[in-house]
N, C-alpha and C. Protein backbone atom coordinates (compact mmCIF):
# COMPACT_ATOMS: atom_id res chain seq x y z
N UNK A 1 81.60 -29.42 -69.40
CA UNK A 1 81.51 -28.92 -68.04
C UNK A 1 82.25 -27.59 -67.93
N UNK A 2 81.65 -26.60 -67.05
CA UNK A 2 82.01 -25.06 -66.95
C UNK A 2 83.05 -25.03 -65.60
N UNK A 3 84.23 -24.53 -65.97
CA UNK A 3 84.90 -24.03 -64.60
C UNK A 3 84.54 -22.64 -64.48
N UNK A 4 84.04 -22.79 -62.83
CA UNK A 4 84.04 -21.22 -61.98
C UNK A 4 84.87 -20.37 -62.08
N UNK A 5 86.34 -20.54 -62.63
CA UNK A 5 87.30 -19.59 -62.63
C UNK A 5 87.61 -19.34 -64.06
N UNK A 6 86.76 -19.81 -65.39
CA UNK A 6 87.50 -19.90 -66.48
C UNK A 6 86.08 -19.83 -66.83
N UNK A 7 86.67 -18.18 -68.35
CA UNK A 7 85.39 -17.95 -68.71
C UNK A 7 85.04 -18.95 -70.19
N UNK A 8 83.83 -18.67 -69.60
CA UNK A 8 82.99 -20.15 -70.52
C UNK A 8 82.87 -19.74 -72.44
N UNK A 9 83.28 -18.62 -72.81
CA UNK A 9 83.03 -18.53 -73.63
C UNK A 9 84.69 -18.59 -74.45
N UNK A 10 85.60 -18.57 -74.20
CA UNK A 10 87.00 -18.45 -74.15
C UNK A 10 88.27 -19.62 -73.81
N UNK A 11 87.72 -19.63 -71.96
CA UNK A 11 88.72 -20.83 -71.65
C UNK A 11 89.56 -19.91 -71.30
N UNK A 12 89.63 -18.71 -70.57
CA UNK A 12 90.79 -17.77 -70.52
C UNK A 12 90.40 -17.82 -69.03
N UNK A 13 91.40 -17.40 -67.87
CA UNK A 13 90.67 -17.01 -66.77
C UNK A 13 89.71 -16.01 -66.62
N UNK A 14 88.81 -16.04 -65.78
CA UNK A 14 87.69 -14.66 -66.13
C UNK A 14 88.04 -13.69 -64.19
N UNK A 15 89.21 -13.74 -63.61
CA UNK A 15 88.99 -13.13 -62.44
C UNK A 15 87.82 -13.07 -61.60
N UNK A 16 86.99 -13.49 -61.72
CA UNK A 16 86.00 -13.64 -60.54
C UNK A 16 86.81 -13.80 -59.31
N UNK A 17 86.56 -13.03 -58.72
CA UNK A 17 86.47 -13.15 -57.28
C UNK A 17 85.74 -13.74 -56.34
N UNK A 18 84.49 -13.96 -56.62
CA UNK A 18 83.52 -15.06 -55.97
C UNK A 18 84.00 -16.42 -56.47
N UNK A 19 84.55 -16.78 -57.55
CA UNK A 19 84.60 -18.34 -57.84
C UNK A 19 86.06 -18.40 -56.86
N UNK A 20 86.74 -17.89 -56.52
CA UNK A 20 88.00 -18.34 -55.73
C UNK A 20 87.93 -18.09 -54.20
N UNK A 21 87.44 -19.31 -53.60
CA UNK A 21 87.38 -18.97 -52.15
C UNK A 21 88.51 -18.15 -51.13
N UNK A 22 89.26 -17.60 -51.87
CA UNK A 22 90.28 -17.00 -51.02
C UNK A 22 89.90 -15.06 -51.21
N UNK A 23 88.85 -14.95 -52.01
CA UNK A 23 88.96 -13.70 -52.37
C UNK A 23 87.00 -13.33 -52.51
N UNK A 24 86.14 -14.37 -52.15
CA UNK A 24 84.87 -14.60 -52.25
C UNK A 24 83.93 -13.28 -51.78
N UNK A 25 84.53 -12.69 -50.63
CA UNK A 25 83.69 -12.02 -49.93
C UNK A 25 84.14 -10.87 -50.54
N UNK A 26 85.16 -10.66 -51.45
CA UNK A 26 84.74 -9.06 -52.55
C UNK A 26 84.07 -9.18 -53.66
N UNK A 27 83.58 -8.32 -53.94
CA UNK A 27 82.55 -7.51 -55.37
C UNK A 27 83.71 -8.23 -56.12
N UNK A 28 83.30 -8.71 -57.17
CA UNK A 28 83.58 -9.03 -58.56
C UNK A 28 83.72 -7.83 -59.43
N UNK A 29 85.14 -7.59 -59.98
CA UNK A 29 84.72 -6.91 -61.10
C UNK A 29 83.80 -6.43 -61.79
N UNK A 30 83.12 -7.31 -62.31
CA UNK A 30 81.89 -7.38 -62.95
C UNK A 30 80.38 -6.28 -62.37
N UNK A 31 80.73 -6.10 -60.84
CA UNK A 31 79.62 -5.49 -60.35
C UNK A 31 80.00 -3.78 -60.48
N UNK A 32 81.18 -3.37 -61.24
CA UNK A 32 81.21 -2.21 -61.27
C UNK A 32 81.48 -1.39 -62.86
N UNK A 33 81.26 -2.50 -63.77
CA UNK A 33 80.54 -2.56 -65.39
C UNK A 33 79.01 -2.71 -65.74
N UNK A 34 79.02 -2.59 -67.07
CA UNK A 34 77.80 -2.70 -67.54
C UNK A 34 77.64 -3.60 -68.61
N UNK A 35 77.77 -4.54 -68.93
CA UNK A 35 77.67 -5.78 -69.62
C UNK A 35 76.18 -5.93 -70.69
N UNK A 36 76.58 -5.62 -72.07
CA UNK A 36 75.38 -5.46 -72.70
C UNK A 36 74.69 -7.16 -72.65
N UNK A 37 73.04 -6.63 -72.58
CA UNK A 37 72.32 -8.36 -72.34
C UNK A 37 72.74 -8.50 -73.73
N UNK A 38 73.25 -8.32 -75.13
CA UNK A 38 73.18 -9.30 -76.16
C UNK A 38 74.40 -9.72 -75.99
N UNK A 39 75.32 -9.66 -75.44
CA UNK A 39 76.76 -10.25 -75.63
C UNK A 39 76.47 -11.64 -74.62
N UNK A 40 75.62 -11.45 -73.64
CA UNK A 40 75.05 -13.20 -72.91
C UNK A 40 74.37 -13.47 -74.00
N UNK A 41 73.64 -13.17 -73.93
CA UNK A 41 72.08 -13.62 -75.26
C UNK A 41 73.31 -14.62 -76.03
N UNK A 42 74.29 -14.40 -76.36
CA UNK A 42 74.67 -14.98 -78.04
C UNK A 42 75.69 -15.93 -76.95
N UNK A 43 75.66 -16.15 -75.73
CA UNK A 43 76.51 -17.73 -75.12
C UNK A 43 75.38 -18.88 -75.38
N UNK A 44 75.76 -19.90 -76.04
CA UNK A 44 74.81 -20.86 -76.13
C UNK A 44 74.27 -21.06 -74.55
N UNK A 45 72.97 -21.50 -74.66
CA UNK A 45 72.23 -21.87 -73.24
C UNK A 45 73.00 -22.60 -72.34
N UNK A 46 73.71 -23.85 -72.74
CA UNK A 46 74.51 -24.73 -71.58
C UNK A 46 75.76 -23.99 -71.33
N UNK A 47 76.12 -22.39 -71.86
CA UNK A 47 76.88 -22.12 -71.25
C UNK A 47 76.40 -20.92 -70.17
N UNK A 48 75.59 -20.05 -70.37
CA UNK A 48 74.89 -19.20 -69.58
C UNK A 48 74.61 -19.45 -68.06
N UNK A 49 75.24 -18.34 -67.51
CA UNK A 49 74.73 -18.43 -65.53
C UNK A 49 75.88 -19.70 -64.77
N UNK A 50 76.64 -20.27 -66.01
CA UNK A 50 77.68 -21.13 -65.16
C UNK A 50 78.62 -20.60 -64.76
N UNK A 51 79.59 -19.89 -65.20
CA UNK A 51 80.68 -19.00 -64.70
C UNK A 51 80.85 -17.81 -65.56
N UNK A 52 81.59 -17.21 -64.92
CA UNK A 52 81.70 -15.30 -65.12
C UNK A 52 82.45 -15.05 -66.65
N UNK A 53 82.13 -14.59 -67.33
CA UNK A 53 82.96 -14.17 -68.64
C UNK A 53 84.02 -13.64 -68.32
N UNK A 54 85.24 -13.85 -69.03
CA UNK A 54 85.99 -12.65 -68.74
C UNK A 54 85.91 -10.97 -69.23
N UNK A 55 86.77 -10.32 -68.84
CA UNK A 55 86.62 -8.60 -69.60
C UNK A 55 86.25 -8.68 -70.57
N UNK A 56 87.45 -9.57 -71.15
CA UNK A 56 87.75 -9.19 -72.92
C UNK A 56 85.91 -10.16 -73.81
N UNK A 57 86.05 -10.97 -73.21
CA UNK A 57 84.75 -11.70 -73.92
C UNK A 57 82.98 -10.66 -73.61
N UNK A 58 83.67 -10.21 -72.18
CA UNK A 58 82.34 -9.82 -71.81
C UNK A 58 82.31 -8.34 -72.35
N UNK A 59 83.37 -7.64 -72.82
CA UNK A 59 83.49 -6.64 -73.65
C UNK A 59 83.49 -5.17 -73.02
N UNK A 60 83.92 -5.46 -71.57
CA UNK A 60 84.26 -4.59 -70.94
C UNK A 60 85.52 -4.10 -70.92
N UNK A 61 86.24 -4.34 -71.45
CA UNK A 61 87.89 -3.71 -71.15
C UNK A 61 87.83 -2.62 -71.17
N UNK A 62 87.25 -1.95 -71.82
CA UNK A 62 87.29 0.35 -71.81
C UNK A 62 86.73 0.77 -70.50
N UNK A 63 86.08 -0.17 -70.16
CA UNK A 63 85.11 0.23 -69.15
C UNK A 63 86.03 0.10 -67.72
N UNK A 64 86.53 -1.07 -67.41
CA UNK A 64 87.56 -1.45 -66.73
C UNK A 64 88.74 -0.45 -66.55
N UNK A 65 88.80 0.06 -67.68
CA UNK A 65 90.43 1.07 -68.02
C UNK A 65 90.17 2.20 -67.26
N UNK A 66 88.58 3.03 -67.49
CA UNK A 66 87.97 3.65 -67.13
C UNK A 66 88.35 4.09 -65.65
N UNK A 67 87.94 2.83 -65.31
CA UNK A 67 87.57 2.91 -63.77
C UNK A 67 88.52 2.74 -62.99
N UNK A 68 89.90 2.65 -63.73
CA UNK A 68 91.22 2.78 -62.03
C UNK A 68 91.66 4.01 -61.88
């Protein structure tokens, strides 16, 4: 089973902001990266579309650094 706040490929927290109802109604991180489709492609299927990767898994950290 996948937690909403813990990325599925890791087990690390993944910061989503939508999975924590106290912070739901902001943009996710995630919507201001670019996340290559093969780094999902290679989450096995029962883990895909359940909860948010984190940076480091989803392989955004430069991108992130980038952008403050």
């Amino acid at each position: 089973m996948t937690t909403p706040t813990l990325c599925p490929a890791c087990g690390a927290r993944n910061d989503c902001t939508l999975a924590d109802p106290r912070t739901a109604d902001q943009a996710c991180w995630c919507y201001s990266v670019t996340i290559d489709p093969a780094v999902l492609e290679a989450l096995p299927d029962e883990l895909r579309n359940k909860a948010c990767l984190c940076p480091r898994c989803a392989q955004v950290d430069e991108q992130l650094r980038h952008a403050r």
